[in-house]
Protein backbone atom coordinates (compact mmCIF):
# COMPACT_ATOMS: atom_id res chain seq x y z
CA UNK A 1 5.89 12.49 20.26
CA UNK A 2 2.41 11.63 22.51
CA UNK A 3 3.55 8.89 24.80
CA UNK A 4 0.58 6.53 23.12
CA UNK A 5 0.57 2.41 23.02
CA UNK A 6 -0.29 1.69 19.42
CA UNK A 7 -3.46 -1.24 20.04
CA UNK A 8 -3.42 -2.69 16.49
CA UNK A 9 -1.56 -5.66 15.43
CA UNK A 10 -2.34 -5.65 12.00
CA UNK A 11 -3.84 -2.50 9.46
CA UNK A 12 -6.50 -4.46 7.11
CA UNK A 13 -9.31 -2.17 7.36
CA UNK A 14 -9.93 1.75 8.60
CA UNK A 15 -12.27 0.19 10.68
CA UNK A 16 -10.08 -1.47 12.90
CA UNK A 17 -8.39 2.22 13.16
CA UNK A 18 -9.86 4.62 16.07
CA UNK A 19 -9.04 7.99 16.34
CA UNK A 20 -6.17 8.00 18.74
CA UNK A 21 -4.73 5.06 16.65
CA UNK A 22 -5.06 7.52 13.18
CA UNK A 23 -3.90 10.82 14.83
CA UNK A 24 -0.69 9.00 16.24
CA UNK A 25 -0.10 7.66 12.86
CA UNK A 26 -0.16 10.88 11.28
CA UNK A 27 1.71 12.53 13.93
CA UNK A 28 4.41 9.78 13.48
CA UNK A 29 4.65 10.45 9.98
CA UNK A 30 5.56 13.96 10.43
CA UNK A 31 8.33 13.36 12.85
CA UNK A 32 9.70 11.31 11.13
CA UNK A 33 9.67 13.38 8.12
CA UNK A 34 10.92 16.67 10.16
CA UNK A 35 13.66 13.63 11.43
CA UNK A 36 12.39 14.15 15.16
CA UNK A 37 12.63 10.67 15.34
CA UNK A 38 14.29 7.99 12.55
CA UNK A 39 13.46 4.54 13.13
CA UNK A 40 16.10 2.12 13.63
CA UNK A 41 14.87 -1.22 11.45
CA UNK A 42 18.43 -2.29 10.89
CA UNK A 43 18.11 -6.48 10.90
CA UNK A 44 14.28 -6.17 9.98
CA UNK A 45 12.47 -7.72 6.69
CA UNK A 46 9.54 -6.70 5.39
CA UNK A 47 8.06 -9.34 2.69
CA UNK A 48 5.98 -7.04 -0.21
CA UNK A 49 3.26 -9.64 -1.75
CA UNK A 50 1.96 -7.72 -4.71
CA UNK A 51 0.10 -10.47 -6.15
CA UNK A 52 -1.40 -7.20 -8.20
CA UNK A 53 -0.04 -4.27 -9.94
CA UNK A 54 1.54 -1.78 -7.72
CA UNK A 55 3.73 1.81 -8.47
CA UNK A 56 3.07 3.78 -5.73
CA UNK A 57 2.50 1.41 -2.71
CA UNK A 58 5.28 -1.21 -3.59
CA UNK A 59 7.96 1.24 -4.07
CA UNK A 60 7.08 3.11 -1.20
CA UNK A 61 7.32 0.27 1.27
CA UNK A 62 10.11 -0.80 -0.18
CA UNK A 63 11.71 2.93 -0.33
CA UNK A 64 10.39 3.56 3.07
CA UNK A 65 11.92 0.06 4.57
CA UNK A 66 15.21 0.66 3.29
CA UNK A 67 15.39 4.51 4.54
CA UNK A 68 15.28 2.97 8.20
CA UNK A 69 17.88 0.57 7.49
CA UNK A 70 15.63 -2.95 6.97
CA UNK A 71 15.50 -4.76 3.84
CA UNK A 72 12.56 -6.03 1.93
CA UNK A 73 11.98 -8.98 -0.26
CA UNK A 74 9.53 -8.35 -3.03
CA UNK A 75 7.71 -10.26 -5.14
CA UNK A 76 5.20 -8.82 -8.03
CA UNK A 77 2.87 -11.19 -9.44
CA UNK A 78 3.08 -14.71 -9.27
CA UNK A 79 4.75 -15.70 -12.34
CA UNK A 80 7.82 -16.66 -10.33
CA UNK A 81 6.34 -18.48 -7.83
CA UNK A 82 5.35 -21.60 -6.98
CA UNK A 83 2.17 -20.22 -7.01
CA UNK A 84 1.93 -21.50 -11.22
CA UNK A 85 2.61 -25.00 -9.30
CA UNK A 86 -0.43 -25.07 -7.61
CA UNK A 87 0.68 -23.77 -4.45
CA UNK A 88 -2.30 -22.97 -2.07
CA UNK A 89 -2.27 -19.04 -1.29
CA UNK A 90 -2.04 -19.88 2.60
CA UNK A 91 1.10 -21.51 2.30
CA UNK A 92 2.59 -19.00 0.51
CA UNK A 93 2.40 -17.21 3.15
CA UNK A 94 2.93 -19.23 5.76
CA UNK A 95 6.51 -20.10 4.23
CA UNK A 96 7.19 -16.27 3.64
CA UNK A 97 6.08 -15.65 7.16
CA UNK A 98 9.90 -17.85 7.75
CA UNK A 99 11.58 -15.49 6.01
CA UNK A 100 10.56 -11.76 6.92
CA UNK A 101 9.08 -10.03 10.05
CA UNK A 102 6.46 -8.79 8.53
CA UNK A 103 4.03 -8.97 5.70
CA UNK A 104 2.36 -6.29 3.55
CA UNK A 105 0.50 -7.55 0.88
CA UNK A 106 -2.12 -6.29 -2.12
CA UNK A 107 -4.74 -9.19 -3.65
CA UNK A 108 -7.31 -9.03 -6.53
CA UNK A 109 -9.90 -10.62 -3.67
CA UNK A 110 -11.66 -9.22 -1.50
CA UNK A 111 -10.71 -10.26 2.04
CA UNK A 112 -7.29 -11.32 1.38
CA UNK A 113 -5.50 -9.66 3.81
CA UNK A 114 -7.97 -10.31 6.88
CA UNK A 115 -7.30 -14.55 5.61
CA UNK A 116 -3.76 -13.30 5.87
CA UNK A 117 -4.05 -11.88 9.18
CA UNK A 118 -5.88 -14.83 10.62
CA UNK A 119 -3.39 -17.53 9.61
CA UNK A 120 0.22 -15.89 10.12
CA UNK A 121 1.29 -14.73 13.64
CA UNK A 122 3.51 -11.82 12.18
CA UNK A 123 1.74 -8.38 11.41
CA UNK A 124 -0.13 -7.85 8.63
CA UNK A 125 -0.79 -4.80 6.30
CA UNK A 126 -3.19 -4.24 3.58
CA UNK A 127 -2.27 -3.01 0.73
CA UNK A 128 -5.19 -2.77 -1.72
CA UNK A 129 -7.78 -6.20 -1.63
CA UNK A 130 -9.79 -5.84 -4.63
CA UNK A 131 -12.18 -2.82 -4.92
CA UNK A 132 -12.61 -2.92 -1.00
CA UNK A 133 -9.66 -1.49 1.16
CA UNK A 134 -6.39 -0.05 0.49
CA UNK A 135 -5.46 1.89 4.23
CA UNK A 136 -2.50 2.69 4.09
CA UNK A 137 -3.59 4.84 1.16
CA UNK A 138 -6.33 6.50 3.43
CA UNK A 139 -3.41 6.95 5.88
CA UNK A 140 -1.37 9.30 3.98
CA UNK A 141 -4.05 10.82 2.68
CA UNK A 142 -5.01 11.85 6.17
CA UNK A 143 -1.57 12.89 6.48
CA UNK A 144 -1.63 14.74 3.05
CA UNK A 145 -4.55 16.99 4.58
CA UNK A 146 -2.94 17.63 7.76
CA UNK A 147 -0.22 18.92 6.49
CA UNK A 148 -2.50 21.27 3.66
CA UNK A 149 -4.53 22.21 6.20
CA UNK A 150 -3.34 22.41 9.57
CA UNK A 151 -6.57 19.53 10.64
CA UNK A 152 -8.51 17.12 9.70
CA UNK A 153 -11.58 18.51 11.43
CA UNK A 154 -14.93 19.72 10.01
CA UNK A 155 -13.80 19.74 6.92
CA UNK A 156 -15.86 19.66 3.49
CA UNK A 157 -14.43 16.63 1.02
CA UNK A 158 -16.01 16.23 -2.47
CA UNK A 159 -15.04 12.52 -3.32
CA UNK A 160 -15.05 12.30 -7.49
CA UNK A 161 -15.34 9.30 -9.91
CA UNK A 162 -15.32 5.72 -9.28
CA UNK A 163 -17.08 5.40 -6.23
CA UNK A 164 -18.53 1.93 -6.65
CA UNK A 165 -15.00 0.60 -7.20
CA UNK A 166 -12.73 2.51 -5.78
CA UNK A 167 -11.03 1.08 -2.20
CA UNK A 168 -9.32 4.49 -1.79
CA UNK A 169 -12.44 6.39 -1.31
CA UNK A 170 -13.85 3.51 0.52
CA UNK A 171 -10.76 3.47 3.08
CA UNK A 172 -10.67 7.10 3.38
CA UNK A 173 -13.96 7.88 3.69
CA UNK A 174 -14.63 5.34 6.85
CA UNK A 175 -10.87 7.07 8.26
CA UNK A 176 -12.41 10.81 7.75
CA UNK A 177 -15.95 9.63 9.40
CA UNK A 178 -13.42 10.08 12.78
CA UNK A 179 -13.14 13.85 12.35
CA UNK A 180 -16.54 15.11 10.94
CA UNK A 181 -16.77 15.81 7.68
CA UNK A 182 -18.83 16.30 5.24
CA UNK A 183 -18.82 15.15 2.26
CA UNK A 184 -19.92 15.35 -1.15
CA UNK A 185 -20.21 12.24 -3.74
CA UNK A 186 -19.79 13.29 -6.98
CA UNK A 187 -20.11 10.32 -9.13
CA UNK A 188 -22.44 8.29 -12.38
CA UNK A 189 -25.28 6.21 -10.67
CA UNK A 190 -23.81 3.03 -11.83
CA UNK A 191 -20.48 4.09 -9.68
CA UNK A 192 -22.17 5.42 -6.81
CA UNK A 193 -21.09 5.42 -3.16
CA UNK A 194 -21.69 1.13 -1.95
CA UNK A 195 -24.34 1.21 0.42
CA UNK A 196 -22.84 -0.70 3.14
CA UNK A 197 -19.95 2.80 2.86
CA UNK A 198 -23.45 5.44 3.39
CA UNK A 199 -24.78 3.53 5.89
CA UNK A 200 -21.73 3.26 8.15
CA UNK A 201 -21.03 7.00 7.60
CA UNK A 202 -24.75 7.90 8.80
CA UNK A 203 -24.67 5.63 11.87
CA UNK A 204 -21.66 7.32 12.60
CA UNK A 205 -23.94 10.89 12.23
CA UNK A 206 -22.03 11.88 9.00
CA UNK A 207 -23.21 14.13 6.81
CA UNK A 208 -22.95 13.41 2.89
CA UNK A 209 -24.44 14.76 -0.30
CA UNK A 210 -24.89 12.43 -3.42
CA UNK A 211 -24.52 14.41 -6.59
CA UNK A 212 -23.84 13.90 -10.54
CA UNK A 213 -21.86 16.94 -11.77
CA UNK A 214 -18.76 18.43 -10.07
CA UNK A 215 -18.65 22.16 -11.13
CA UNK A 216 -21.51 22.98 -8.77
CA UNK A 217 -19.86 21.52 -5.47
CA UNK A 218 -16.43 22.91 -6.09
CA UNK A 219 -16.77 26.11 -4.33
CA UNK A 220 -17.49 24.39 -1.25
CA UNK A 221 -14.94 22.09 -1.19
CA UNK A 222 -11.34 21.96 1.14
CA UNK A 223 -10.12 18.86 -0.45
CA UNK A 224 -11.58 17.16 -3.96
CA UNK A 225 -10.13 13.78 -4.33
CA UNK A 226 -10.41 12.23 -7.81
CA UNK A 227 -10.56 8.87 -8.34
CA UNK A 228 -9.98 7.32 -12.07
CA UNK A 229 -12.60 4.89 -13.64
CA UNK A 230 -11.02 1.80 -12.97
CA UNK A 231 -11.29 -0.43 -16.36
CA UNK A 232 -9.66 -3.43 -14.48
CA UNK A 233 -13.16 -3.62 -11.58
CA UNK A 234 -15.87 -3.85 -14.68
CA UNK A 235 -17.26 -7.18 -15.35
CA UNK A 236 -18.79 -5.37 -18.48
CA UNK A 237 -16.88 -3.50 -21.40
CA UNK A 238 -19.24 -1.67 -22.20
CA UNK A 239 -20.20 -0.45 -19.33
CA UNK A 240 -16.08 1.52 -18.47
CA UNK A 241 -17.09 2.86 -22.54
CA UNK A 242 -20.27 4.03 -21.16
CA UNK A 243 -18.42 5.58 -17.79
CA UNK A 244 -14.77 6.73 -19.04
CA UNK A 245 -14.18 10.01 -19.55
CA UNK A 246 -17.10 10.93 -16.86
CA UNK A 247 -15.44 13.95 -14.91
CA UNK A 248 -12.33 15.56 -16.44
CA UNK A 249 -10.96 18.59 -14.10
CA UNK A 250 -9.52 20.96 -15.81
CA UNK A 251 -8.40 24.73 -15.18
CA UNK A 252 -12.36 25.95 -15.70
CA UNK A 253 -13.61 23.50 -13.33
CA UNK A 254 -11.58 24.75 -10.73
CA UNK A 255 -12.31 28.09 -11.41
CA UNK A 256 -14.08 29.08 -8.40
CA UNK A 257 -12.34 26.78 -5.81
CA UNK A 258 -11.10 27.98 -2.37
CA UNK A 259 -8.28 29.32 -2.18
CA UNK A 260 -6.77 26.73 -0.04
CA UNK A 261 -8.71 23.71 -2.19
CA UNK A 262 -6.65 21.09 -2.74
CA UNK A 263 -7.03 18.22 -5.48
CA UNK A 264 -5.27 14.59 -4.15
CA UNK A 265 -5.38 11.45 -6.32
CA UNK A 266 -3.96 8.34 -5.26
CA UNK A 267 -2.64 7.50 -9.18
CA UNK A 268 -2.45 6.55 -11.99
CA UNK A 269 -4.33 9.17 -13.31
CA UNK A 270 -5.92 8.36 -17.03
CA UNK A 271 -7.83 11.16 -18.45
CA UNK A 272 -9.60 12.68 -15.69
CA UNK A 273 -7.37 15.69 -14.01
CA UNK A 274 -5.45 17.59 -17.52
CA UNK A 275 -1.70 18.04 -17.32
CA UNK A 276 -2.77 21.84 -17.15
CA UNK A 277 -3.78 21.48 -13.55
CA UNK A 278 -0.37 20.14 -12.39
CA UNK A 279 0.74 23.77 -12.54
CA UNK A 280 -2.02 25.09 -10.52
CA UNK A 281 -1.83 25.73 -6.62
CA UNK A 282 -4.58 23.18 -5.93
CA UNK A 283 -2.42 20.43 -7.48
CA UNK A 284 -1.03 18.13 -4.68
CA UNK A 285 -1.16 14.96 -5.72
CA UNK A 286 2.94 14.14 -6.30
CA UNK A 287 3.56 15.46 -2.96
CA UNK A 288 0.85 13.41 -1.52
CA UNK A 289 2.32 10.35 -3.26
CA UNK A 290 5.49 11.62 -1.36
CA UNK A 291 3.92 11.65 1.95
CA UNK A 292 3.25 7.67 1.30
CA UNK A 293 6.68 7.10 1.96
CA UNK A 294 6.78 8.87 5.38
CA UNK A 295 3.79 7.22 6.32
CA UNK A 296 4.59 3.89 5.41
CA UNK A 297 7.85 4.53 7.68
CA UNK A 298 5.41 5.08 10.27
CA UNK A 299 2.89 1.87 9.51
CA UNK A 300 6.02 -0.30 9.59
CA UNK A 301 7.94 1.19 12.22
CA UNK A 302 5.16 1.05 14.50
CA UNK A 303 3.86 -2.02 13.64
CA UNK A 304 7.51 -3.70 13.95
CA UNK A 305 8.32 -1.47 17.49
CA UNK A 306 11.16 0.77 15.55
CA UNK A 307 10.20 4.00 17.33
CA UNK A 308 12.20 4.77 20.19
CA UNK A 309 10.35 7.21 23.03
C-alpha cells in the first residue's frame, strides 16, 4: 500500500474525488481483496439509511461492514420510523448520528446527502440521491475496470440507456474524466447526457461522442456500460412506454466487440442485456456487483481509519 493521507471526510459527489484520492481507493480495494491488508472495524457501527430501494448497495455495506468485524444498523424505508410521525429528516439523523460512527445513506432528493454532510459531524457517504449521484457505484466500477483491464487510462467507454436519469453514469462519468477517456453516449434524445455532465467533461478537455444506435460504436469500445430505463425518474407514463425497450444487447450486438470488451451494469437489469449474454466473455456485471463489496470495505475503512500502514 502507497503511504497516502486520504483528504476527504465525506464521499457525496465524484467531484469532491481527485485522482490520488480515486487511485488509492481502488488500490485499497484490491488489497484488501488479495487480504494484503483486512481492516480491523471490530467496535465500529455503520448506520445504512435507505430511505429508497436498495439490493446491491445496502447489502454490500452491510456485507462489507460485517466482514471487518463492525456491525451495522439498517433501516429500509421509513415505514418504521418516526419518520410517519412527522419527524423532520435532520433529526433523524442527528439522533442516528448517537448511535453509529458513521452514516451511509440513499434519498429520493437530490442533495440529500450533501444536507447530511453539512449537519452531522460523523462521515458521510452517498449512496444514490435521486437521479444525481450514486459514488460509491462509480467507485467500484473504477475498480471493476482496473481489474478487466490492467488501467483506467485512455480508454474508450460507450455509456448506454438512461442517460438523463441515470446517477451511475453521471458519477462515473465525472470519476473517468480523471483518466482520459473517451466516451461515447449512446442514448434517445429525451434521455440524453444532462448538460451540466457535457459541459464539465469538456472543461475538463474530454472527448465524447453523442449518438442514437449502439451497434455502430461497439467495435470501438473497451467497456459498454448499460444503464436500464428507469420507470421510477419519469414524471410522464407515457413517456418510459415511449423509451422502454430502447437498446436491448444481445449476442448480435456484440458481435464485433473487442476481444477484451467488457459489458458492466450496476442492476437491476429489466429487458435491456438478454440472459444469452450472461454466458458470453464480455459479461461482467455479477463480478462487478462483487467488487462493490471490496470497495465498500475500502470507502468505510478509510473513511472510519481501519487500515493499518
Amino acid at each position: 500500500m502507497s503511504d497516502y493521507s486520504f483528504k476527504s471526510k465525506h464521499i457525496i459527489s465524484m467531484r469532491d474525488l481527485d485522482r490520488a484520492e480515486l487511485d488509492y481507493l481502488v488500490e485499497t480495494a484490491g488489497a484488501i481483496e488479495e487480504g494484503r491488508i483486512k481492516p480491523d472495524m471490530r467496535g465500529k457501527i455503520a448506520a445504512l439509511l435507505f430511505f429508497e430501494p436498495s439490493t446491491r448497495t445496502c447489502f454490500s455495506f452491510e456485507s462489507a461492514m460485517k466482514r471487518m468485524g463492525g456491525e451495522a444498523l439498517l433501516m429500509k424505508g421509513t415505514g418504521a420510523t418516526s419518520v410517519k410521525k412527522g419527524e423532520s429528516f435532520t433529526d433523524t439523523l442527528k439522533t442516528i448520528e448517537r448511535y453509529s460512527d458513521i452514516i451511509v445513506i440513499r434519498h429520493a432528493i437530490e442533495g440529500a446527502a450533501r444536507l447530511a454532510s453539512e449537519v452531522l459531524q460523523l462521515p458521510v457517504v452517498n449512496a444514490g440521491d435521486g437521479a444525481n449521484q450514486h459514488p460509491t457505484q462509480a467507485l467500484l466500477d473504477l475498480y471493476s475496470i482496473k481489474k478487466t483491464h490492467g488501467t483506467l487510462d485512455n480508454l474508450k467507454i460507450g455509456l448506454v440507456g438512461d442517460l438523463r436519469f441515470g446517477r451511475t453514469v453521471h458519477s462515473l462519468a465525472q470519476a473517468l474524466a480523471s483518466y482520459n477517456p473517451e466516451f461515447y453516449f449512446v442514448s434517445p434524445g429525451f434521455l440524453e447526457m444532462p448538460a451540466h455532465i457535457k459541459a464539465d467533461l469538456t472543461a475538463r478537455g474530454i472527448k465524447y461522442t453523442e449518438v442514437s444506435e449502439v451497434e455502430p460504436v461497439v467495435p470501438e469500445l473497451d467497456i459498454m456500460y448499460v444503464t436500464r430505463i428507469q420507470r421510477e425518474r419519469f414524471a410522464d407514463p407515457e413517456d418510459y412506454e415511449r423509451l422502454k425497450g430502447s437498446y436491448i444487447i444481445d449476442l448480435k450486438t456484440i458481435e464485433g466487440a473487442k476481444k477484451n470488451m467488457k459489458i458492466l451494469h450496476p442492476l437491476p437489469r429489466v429487458d435491456e442485456i438478454t440472459v444469452a449474454v450472461d454466458s458470453s466473455p464480455h459479461a461482467y456485471y455479477f463480478d462487478q456487483a462483487e467488487n462493490g463489496v471490496y470497495m465498500r470495505q475500502a470507502i468505510l475503512s478509510i473513511l472510519m481509519g481501519g487500515i493499518q500502514k
